[in-house]
PDB file of N, CA and C in Angstrom:
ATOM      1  N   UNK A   1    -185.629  -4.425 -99.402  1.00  0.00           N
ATOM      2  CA  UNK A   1    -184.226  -4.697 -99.191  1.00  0.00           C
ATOM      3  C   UNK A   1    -183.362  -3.687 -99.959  1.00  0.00           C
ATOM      4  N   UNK A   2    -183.783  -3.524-101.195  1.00  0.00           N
ATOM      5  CA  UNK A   2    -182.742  -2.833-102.093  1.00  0.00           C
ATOM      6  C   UNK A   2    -182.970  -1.142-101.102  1.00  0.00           C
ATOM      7  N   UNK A   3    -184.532  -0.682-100.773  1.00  0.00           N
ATOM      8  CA  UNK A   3    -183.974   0.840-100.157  1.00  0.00           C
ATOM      9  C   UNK A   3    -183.732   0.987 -98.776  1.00  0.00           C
ATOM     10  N   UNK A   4    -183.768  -0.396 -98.005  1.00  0.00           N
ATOM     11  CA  UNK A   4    -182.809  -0.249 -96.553  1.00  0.00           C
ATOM     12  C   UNK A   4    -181.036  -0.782 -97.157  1.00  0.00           C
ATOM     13  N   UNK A   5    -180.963  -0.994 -97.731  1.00  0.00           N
ATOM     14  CA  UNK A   5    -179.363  -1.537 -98.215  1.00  0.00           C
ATOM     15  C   UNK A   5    -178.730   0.178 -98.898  1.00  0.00           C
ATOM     16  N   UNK A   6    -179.827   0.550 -99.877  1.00  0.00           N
ATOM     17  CA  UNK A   6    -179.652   2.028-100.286  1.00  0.00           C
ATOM     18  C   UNK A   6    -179.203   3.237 -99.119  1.00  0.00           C
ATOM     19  N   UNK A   7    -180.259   2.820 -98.083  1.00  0.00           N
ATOM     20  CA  UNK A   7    -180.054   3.623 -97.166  1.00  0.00           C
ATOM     21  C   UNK A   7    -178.955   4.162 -96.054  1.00  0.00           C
ATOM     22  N   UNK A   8    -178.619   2.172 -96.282  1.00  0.00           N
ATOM     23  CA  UNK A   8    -177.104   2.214 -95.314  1.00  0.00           C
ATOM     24  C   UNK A   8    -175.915   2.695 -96.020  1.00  0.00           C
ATOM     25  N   UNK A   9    -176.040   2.351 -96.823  1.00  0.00           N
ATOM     26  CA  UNK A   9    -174.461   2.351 -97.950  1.00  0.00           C
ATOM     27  C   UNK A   9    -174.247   3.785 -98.594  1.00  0.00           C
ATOM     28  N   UNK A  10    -175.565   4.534 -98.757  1.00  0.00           N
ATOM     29  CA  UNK A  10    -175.479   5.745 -99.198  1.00  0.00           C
ATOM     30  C   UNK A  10    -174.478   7.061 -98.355  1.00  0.00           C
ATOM     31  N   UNK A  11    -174.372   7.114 -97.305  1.00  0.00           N
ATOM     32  CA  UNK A  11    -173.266   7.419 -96.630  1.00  0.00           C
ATOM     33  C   UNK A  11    -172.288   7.424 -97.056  1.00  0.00           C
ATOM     34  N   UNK A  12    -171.820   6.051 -97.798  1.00  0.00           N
ATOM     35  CA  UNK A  12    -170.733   5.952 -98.461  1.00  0.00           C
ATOM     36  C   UNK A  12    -170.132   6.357-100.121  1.00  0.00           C
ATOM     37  N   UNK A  13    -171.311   6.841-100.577  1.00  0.00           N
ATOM     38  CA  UNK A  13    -171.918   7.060-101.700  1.00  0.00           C
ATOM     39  C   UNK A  13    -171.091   5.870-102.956  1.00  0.00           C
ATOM     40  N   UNK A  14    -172.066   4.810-101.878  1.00  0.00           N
ATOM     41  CA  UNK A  14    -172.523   3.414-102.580  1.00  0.00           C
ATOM     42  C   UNK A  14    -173.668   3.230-102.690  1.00  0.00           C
ATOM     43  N   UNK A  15    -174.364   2.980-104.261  1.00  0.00           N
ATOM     44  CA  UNK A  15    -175.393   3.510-104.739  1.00  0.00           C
ATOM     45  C   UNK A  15    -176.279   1.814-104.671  1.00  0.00           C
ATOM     46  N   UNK A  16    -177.234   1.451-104.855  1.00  0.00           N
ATOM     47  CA  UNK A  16    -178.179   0.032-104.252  1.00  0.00           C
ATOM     48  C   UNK A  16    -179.275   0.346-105.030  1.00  0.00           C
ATOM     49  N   UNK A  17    -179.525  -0.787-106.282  1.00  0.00           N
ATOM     50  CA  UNK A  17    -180.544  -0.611-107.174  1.00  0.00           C
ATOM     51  C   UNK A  17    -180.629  -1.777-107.698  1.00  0.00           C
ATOM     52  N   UNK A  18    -181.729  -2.263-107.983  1.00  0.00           N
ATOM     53  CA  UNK A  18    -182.572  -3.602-108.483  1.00  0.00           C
ATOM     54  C   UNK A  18    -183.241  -3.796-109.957  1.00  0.00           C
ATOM     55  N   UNK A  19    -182.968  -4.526-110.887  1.00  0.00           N
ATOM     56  CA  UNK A  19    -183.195  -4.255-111.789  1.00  0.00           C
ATOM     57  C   UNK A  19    -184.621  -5.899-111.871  1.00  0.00           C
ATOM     58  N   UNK A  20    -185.577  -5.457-112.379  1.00  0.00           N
ATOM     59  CA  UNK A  20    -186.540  -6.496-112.350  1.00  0.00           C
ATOM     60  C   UNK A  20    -186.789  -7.008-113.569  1.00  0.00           C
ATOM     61  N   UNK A  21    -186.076  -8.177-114.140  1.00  0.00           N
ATOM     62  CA  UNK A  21    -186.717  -8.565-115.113  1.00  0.00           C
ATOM     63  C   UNK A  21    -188.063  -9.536-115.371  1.00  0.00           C
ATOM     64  N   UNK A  22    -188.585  -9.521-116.481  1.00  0.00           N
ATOM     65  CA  UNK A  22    -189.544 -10.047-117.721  1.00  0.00           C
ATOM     66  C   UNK A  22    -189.195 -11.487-117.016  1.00  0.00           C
ATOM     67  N   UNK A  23    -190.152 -12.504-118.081  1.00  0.00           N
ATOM     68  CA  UNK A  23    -189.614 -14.106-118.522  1.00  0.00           C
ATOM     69  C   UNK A  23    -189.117 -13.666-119.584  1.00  0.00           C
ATOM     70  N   UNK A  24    -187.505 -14.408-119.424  1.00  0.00           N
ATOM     71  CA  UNK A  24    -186.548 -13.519-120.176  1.00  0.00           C
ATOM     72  C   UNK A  24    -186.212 -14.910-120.847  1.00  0.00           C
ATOM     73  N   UNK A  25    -185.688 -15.056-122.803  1.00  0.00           N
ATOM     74  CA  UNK A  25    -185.512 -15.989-122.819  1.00  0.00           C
ATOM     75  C   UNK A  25    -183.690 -16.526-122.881  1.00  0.00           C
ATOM     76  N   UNK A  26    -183.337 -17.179-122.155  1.00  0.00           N
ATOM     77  CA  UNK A  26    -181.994 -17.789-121.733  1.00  0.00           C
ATOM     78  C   UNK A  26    -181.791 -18.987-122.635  1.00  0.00           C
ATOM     79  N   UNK A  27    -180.054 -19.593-122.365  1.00  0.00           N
ATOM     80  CA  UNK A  27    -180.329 -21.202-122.814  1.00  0.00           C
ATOM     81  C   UNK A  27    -180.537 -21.930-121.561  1.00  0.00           C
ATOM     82  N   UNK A  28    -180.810 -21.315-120.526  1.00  0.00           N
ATOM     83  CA  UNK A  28    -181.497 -22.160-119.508  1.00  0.00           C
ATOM     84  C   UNK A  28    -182.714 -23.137-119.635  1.00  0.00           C
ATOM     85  N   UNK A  29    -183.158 -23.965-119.552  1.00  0.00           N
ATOM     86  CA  UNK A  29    -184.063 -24.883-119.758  1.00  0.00           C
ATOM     87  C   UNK A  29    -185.091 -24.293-119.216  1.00  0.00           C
ATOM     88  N   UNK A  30    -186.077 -23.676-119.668  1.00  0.00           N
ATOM     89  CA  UNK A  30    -187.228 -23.770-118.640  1.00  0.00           C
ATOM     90  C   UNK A  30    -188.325 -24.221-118.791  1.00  0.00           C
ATOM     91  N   UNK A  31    -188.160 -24.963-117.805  1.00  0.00           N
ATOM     92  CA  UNK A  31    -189.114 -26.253-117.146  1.00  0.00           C
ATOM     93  C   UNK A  31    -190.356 -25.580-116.415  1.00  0.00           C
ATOM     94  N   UNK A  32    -191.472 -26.786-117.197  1.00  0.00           N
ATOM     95  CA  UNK A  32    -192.894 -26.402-116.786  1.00  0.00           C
ATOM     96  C   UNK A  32    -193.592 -24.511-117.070  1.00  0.00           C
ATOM     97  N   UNK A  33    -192.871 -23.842-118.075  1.00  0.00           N
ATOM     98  CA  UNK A  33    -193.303 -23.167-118.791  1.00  0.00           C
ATOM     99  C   UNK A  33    -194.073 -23.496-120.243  1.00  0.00           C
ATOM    100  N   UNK A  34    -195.177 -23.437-120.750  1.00  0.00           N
ATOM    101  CA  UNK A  34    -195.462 -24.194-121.420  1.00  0.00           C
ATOM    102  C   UNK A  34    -195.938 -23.180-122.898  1.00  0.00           C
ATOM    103  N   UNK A  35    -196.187 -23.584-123.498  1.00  0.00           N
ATOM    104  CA  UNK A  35    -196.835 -22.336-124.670  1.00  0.00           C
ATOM    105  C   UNK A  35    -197.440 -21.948-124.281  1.00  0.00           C
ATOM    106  N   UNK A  36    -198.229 -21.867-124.036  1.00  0.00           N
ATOM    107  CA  UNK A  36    -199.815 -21.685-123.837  1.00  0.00           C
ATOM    108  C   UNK A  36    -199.401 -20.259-122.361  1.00  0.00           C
ATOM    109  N   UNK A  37    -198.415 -20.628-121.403  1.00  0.00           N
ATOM    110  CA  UNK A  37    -198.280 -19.952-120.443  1.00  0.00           C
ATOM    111  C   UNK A  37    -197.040 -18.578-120.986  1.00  0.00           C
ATOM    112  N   UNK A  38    -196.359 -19.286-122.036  1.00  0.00           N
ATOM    113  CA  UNK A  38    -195.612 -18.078-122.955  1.00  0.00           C
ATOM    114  C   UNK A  38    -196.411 -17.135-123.640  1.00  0.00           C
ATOM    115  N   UNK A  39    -196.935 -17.706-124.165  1.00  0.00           N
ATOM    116  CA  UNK A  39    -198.446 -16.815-125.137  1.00  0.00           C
ATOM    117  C   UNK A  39    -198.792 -15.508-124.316  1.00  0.00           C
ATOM    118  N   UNK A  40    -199.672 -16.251-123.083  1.00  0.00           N
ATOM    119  CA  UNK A  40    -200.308 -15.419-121.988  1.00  0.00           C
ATOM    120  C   UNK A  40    -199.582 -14.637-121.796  1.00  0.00           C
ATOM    121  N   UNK A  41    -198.433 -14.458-121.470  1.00  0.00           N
ATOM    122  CA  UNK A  41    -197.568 -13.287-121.247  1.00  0.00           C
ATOM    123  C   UNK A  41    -197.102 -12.552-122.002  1.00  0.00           C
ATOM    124  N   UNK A  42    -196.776 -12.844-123.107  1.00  0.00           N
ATOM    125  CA  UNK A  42    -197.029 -12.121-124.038  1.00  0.00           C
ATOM    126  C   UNK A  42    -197.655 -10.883-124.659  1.00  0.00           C
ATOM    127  N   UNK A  43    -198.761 -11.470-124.587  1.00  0.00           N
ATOM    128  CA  UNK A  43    -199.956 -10.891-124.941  1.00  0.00           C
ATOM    129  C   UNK A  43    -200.381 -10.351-123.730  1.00  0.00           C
ATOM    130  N   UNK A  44    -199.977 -10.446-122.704  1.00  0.00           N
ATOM    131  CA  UNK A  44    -200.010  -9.310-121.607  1.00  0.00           C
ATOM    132  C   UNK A  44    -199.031  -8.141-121.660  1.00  0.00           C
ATOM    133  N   UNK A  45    -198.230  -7.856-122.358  1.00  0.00           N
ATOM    134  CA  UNK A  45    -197.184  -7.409-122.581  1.00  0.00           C
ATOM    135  C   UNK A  45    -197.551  -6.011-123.710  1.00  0.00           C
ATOM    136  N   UNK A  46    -196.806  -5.160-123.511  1.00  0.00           N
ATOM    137  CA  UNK A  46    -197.223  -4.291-125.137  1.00  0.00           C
ATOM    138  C   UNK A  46    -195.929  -4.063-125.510  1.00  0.00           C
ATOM    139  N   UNK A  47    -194.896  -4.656-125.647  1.00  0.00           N
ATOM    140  CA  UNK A  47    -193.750  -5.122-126.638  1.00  0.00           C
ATOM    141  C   UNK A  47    -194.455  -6.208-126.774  1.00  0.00           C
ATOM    142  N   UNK A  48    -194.605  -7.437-127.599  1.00  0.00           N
ATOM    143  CA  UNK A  48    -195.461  -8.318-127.984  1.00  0.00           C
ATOM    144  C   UNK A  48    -194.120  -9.468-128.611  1.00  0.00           C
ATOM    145  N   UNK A  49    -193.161  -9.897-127.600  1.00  0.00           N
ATOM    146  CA  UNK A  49    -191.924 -11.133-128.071  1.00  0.00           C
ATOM    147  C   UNK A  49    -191.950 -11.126-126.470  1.00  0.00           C
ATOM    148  N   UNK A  50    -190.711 -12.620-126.577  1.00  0.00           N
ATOM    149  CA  UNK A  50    -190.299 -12.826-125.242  1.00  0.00           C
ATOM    150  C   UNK A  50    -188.891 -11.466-125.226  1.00  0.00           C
ATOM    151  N   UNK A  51    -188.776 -11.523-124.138  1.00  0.00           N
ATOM    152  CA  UNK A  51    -187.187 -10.511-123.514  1.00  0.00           C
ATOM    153  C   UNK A  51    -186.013 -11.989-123.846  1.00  0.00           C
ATOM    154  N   UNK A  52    -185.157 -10.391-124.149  1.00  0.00           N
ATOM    155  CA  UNK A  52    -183.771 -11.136-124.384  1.00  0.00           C
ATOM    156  C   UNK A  52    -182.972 -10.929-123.386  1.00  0.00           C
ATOM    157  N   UNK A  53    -181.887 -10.848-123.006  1.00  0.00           N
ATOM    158  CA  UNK A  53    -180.893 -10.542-121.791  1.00  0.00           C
ATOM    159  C   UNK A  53    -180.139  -9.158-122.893  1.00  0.00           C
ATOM    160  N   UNK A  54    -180.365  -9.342-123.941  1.00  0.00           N
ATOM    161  CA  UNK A  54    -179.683  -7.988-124.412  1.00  0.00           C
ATOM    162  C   UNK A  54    -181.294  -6.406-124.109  1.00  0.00           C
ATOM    163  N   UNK A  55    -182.286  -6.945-123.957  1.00  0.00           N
ATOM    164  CA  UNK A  55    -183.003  -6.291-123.412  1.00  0.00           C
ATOM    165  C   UNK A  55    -182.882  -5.305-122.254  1.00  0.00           C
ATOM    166  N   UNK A  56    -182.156  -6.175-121.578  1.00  0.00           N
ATOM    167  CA  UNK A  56    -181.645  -5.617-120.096  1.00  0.00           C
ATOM    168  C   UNK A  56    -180.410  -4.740-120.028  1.00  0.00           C
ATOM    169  N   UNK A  57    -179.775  -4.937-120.918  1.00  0.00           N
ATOM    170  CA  UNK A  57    -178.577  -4.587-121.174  1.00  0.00           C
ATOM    171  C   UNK A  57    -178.154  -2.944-120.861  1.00  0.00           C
ATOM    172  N   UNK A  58    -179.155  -2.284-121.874  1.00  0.00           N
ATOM    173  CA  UNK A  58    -178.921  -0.881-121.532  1.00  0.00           C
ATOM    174  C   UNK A  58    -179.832  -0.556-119.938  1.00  0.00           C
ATOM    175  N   UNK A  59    -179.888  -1.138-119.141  1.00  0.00           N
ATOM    176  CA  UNK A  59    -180.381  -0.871-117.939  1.00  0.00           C
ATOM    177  C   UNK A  59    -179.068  -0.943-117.360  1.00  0.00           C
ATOM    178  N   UNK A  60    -178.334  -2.276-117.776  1.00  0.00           N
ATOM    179  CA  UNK A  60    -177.180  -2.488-116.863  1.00  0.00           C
ATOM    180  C   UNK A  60    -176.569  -1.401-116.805  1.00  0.00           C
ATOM    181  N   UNK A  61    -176.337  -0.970-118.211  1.00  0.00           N
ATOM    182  CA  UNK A  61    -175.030   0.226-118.452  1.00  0.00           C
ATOM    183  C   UNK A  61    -175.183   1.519-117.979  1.00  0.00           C
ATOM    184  N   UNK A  62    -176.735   1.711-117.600  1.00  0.00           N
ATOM    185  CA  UNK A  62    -177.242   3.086-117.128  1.00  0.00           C
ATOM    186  C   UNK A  62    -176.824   2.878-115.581  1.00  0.00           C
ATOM    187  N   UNK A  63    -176.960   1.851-114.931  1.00  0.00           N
ATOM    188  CA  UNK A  63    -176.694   1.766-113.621  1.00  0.00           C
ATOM    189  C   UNK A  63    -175.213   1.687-113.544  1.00  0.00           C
ATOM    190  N   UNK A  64    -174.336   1.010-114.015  1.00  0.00           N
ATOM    191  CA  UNK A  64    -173.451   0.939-114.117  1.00  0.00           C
ATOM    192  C   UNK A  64    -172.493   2.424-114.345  1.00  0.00           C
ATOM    193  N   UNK A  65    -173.186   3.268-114.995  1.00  0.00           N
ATOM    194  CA  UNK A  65    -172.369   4.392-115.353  1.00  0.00           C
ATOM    195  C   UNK A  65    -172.959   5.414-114.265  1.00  0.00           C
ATOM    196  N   UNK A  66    -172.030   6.994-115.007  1.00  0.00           N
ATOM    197  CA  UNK A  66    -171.781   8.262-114.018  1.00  0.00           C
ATOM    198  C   UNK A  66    -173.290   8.518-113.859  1.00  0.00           C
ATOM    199  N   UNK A  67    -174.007   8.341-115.272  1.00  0.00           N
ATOM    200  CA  UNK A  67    -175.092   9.070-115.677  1.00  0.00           C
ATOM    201  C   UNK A  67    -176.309   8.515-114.564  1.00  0.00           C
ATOM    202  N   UNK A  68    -176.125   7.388-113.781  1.00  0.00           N
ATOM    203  CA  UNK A  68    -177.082   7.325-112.489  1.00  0.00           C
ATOM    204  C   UNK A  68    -176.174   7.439-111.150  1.00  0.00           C
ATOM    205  N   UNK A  69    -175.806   8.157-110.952  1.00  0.00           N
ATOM    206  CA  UNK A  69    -174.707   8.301-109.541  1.00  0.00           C
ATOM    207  C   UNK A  69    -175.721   8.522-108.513  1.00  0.00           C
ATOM    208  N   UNK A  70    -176.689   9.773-108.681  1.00  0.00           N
ATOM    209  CA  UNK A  70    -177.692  10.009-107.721  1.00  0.00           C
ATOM    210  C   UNK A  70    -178.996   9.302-107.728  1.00  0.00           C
ATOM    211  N   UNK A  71    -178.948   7.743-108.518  1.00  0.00           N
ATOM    212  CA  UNK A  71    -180.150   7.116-108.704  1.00  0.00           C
ATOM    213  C   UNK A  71    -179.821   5.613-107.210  1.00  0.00           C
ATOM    214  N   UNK A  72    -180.600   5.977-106.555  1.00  0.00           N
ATOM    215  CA  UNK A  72    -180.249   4.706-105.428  1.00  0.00           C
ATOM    216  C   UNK A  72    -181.774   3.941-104.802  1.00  0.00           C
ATOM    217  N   UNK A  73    -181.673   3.023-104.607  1.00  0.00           N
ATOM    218  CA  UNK A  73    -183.085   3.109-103.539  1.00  0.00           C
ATOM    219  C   UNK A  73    -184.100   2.347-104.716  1.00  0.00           C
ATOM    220  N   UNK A  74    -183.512   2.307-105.839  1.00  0.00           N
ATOM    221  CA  UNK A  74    -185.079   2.103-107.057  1.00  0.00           C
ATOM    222  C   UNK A  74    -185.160   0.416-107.576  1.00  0.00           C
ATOM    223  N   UNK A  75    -186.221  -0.068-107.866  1.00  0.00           N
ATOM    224  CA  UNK A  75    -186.341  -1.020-108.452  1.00  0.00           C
ATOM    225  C   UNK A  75    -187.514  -1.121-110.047  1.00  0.00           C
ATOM    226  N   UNK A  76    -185.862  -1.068-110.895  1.00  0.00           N
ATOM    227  CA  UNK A  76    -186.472  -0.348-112.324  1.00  0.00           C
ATOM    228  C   UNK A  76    -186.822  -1.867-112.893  1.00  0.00           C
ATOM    229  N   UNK A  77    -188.287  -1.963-113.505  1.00  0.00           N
ATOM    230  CA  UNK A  77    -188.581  -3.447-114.199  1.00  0.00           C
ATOM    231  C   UNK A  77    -188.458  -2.897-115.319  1.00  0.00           C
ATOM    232  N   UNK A  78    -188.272  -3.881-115.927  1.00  0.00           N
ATOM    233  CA  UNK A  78    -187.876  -4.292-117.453  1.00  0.00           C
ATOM    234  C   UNK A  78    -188.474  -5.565-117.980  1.00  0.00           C
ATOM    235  N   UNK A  79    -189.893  -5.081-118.603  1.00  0.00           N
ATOM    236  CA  UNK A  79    -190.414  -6.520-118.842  1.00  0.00           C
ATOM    237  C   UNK A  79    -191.864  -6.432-120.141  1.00  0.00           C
ATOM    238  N   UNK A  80    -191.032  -5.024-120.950  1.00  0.00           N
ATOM    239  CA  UNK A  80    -192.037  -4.793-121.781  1.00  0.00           C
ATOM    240  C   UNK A  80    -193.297  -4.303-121.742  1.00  0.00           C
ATOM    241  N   UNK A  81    -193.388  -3.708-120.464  1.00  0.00           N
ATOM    242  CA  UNK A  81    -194.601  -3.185-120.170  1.00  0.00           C
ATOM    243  C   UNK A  81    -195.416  -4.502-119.697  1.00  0.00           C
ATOM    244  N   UNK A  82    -195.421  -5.391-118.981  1.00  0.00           N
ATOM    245  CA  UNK A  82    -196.835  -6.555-118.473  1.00  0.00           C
ATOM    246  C   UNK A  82    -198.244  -5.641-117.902  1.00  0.00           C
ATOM    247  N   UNK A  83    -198.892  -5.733-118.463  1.00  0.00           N
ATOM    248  CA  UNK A  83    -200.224  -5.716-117.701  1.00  0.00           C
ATOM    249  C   UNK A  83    -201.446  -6.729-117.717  1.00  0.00           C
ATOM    250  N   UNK A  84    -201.328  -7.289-116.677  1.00  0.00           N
ATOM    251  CA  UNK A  84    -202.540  -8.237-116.552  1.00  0.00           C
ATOM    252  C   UNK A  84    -203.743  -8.213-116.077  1.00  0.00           C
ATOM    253  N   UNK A  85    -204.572  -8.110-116.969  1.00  0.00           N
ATOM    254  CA  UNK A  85    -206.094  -7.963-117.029  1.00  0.00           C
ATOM    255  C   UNK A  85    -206.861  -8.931-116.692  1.00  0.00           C
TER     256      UNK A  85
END
């Protein structure tokens, strides 16, 4: 979606980019996450904490600014590196 939306809008040089986050931690409640399933991810992770929303932050501002004008089409994750083995 994000590089057929990229594709259309770019014409207009309206730029279409996706930012993928982590289990990020919010004051949202989250339900049926449990330790044990926090841990695991974690430790799949090589930043080794949960994500904050200030984590994301300098992603926002990079997309947000001049300095990605010619960045369109991408879906940048942000999640500490996960790799699951």
């Amino acid at each position: 979606m994000t590089r057929v939306m990229a594709k259309e809008l770019g014409s207009s040089q309206i730029t279409v980019n996706c930012i993928m986050p982590g289990l990020t931690k919010t004051e949202v409640e989250n339900v049926g996450r449990t330790q044990e399933f926090m841990s695991k991810v974690i430790d799949s992770q090589a930043i080794k904490r949960i994500e904050t929303p200030d984590d994301l932050l300098g992603t926002v501002l990079f997309l947000a600014s001049t300095a990605s004008d010619f960045v369109t089409g991408q879906s940048l994750i942000v999640d500490g590196g996960i790799v699951f083995s």
